[in-house]
N, C-alpha and C. Protein backbone atom coordinates (compact mmCIF):
# COMPACT_ATOMS: atom_id res chain seq x y z
N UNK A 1 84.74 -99.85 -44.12
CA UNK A 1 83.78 -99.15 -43.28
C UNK A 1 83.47 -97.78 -43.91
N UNK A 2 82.24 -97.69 -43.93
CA UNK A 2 82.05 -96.03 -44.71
C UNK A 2 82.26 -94.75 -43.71
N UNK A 3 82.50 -93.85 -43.94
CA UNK A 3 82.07 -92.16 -43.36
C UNK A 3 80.79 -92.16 -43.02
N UNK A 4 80.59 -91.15 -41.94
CA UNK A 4 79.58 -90.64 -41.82
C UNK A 4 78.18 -90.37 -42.48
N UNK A 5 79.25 -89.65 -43.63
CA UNK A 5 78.48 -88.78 -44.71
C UNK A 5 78.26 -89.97 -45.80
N UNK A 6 78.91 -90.86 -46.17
CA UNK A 6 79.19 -91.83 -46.83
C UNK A 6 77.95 -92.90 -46.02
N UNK A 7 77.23 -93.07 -45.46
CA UNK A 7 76.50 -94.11 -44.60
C UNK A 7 75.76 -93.19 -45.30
N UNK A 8 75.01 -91.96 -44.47
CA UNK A 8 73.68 -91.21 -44.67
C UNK A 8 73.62 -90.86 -46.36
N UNK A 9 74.48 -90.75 -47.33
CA UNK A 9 74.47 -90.93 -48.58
C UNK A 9 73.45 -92.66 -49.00
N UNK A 10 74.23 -93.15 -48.61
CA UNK A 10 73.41 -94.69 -48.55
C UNK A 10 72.23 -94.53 -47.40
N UNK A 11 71.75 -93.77 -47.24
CA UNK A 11 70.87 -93.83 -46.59
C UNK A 11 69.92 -93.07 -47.26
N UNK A 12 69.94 -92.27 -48.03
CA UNK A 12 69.28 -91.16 -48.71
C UNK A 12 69.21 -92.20 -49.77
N UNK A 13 69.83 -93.14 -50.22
CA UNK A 13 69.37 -93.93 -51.44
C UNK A 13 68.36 -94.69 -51.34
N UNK A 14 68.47 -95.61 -50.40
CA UNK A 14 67.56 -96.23 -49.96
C UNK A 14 66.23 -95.76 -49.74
N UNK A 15 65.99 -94.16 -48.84
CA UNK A 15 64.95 -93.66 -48.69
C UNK A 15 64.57 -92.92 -50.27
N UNK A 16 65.63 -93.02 -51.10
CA UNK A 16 64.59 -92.57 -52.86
C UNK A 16 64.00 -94.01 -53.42
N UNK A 17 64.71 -95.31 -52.94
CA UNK A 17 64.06 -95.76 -53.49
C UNK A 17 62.40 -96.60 -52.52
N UNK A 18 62.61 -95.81 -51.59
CA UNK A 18 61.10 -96.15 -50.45
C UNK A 18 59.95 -95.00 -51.55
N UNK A 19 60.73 -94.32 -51.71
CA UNK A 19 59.61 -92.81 -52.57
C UNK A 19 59.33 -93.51 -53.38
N UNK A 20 60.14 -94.21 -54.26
CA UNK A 20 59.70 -94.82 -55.30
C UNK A 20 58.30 -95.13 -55.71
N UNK A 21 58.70 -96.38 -54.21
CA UNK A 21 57.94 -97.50 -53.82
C UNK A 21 56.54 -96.93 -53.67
N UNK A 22 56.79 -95.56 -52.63
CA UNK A 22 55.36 -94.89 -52.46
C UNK A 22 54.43 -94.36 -53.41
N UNK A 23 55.71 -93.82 -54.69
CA UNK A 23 55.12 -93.37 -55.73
C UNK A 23 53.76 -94.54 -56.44
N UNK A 24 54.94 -95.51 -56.44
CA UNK A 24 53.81 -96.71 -57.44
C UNK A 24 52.87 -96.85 -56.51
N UNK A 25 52.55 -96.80 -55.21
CA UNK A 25 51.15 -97.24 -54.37
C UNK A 25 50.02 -96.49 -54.57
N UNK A 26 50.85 -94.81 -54.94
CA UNK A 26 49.81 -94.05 -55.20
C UNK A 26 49.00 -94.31 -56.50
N UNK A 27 49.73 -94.79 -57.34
CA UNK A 27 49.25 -94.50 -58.65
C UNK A 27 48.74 -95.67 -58.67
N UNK A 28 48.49 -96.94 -57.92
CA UNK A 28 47.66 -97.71 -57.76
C UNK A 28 46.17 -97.42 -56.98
N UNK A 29 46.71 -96.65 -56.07
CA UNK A 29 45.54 -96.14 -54.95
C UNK A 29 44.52 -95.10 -55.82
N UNK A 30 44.98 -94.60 -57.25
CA UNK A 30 44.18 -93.42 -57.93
C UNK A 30 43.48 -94.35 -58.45
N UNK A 31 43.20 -95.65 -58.85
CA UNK A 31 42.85 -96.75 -59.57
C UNK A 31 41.19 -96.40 -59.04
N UNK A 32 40.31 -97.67 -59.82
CA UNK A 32 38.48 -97.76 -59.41
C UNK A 32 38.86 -98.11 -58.10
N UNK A 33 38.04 -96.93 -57.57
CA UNK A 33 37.48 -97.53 -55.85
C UNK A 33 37.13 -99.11 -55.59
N UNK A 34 36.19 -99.34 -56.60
CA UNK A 34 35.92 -100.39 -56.67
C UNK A 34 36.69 -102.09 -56.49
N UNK A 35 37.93 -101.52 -57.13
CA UNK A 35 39.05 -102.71 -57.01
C UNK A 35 39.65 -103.20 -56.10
N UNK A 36 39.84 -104.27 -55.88
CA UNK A 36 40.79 -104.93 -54.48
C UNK A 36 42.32 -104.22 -54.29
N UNK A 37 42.32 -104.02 -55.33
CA UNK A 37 43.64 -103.52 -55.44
C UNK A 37 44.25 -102.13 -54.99
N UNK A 38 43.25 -101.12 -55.49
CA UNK A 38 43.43 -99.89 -54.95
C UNK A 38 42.62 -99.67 -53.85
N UNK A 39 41.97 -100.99 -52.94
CA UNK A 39 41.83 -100.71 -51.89
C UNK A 39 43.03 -101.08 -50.82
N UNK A 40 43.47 -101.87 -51.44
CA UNK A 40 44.98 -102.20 -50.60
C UNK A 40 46.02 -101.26 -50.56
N UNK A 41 45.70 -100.69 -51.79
CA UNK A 41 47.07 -99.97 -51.68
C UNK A 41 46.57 -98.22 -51.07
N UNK A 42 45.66 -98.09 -51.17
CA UNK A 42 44.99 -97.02 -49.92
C UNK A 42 45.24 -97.35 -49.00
N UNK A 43 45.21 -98.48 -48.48
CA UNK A 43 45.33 -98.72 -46.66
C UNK A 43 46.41 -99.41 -47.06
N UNK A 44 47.92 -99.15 -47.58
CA UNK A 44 49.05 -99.10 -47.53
C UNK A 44 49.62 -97.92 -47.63
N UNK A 45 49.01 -97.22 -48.13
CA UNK A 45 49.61 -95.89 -48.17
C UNK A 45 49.55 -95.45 -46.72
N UNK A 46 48.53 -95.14 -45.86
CA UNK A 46 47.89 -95.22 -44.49
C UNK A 46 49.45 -95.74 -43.55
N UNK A 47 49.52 -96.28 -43.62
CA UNK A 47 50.41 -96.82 -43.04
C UNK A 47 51.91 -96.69 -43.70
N UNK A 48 52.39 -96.51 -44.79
CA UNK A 48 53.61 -96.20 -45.32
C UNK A 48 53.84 -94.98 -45.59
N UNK A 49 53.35 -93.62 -45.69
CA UNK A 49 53.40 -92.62 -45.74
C UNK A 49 53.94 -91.80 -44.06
N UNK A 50 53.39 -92.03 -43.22
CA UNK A 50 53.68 -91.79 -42.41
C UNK A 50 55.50 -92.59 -41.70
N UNK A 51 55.34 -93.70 -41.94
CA UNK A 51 56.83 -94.03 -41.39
C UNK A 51 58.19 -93.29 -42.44
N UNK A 52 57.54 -93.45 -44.02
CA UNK A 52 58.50 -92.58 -44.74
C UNK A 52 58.71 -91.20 -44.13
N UNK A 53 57.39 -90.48 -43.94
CA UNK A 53 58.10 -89.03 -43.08
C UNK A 53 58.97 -89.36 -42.24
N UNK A 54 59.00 -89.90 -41.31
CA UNK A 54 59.44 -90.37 -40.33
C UNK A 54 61.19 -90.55 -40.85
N UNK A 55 61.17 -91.52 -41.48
CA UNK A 55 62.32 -91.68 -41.65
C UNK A 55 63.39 -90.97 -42.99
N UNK A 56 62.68 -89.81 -43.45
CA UNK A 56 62.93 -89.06 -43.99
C UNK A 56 63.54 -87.65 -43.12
N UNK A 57 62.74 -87.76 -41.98
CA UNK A 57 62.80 -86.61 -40.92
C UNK A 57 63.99 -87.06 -39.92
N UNK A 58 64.18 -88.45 -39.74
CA UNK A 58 65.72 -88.73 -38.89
C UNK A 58 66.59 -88.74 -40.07
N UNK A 59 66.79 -89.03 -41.08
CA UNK A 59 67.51 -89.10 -41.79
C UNK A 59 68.30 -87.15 -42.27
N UNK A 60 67.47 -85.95 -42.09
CA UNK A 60 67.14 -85.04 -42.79
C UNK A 60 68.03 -84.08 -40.84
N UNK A 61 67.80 -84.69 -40.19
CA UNK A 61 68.16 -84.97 -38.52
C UNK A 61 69.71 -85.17 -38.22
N UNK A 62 69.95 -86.19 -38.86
CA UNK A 62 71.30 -87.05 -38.86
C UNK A 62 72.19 -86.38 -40.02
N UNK A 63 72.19 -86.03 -40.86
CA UNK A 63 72.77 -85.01 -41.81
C UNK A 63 73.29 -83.29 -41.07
N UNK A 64 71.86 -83.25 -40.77
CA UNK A 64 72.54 -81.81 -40.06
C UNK A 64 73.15 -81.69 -38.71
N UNK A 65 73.12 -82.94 -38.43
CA UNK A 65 73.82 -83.10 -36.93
C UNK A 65 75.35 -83.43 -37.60
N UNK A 66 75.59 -84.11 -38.53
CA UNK A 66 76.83 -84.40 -39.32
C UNK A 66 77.26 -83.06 -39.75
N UNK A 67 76.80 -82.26 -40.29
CA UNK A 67 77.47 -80.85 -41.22
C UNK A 67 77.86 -80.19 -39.77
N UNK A 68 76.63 -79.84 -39.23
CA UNK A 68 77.34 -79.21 -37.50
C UNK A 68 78.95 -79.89 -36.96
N UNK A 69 79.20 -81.40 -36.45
CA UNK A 69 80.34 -81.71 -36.32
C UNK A 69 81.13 -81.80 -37.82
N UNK A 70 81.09 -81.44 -38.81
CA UNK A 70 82.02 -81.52 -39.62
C UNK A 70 82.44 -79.62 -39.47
N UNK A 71 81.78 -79.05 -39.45
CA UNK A 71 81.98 -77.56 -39.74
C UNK A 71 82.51 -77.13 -38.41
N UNK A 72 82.38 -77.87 -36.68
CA UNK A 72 83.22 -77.85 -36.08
C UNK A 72 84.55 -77.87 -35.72
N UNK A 73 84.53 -78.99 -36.21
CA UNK A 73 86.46 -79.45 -36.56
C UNK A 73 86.76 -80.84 -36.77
């Protein structure tokens, strides 16, 4: 069973490799307007950009709620 800190570590991995993921959509989405492709991945970004905040922001949440009870006792 992991720690706390040891979970949200694996949790911060996971969310670098969602950035990743976002990274390559963008650099598809800079592509010809014209293409099927970087129209998909525009209206994926639309929709994946926002839940990454999201879960960048509980994650960023859950860390400092962890350092608070660790620096407690």
């Amino acid at each position: 069973m992991l720690t706390p800190m040891q979970q949200l570590a694996y949790e911060a991995l996971e969310l670098q490799g969602l950035c990743d993921g976002a990274e390559a959509l963008f650099g598809l989405a800079c592509g010809d307007r014209r293409d099927p492709d970087t129209k998909k991945a525009r209206n994926a970004l639309h929709v994946y950009l926002p839940l990454l905040a999201e879960r960048a922001g509980a994650l960023n949440t859950a860390l400092e709620a962890e350092e608070r009870r660790q620096q407690a006792g």
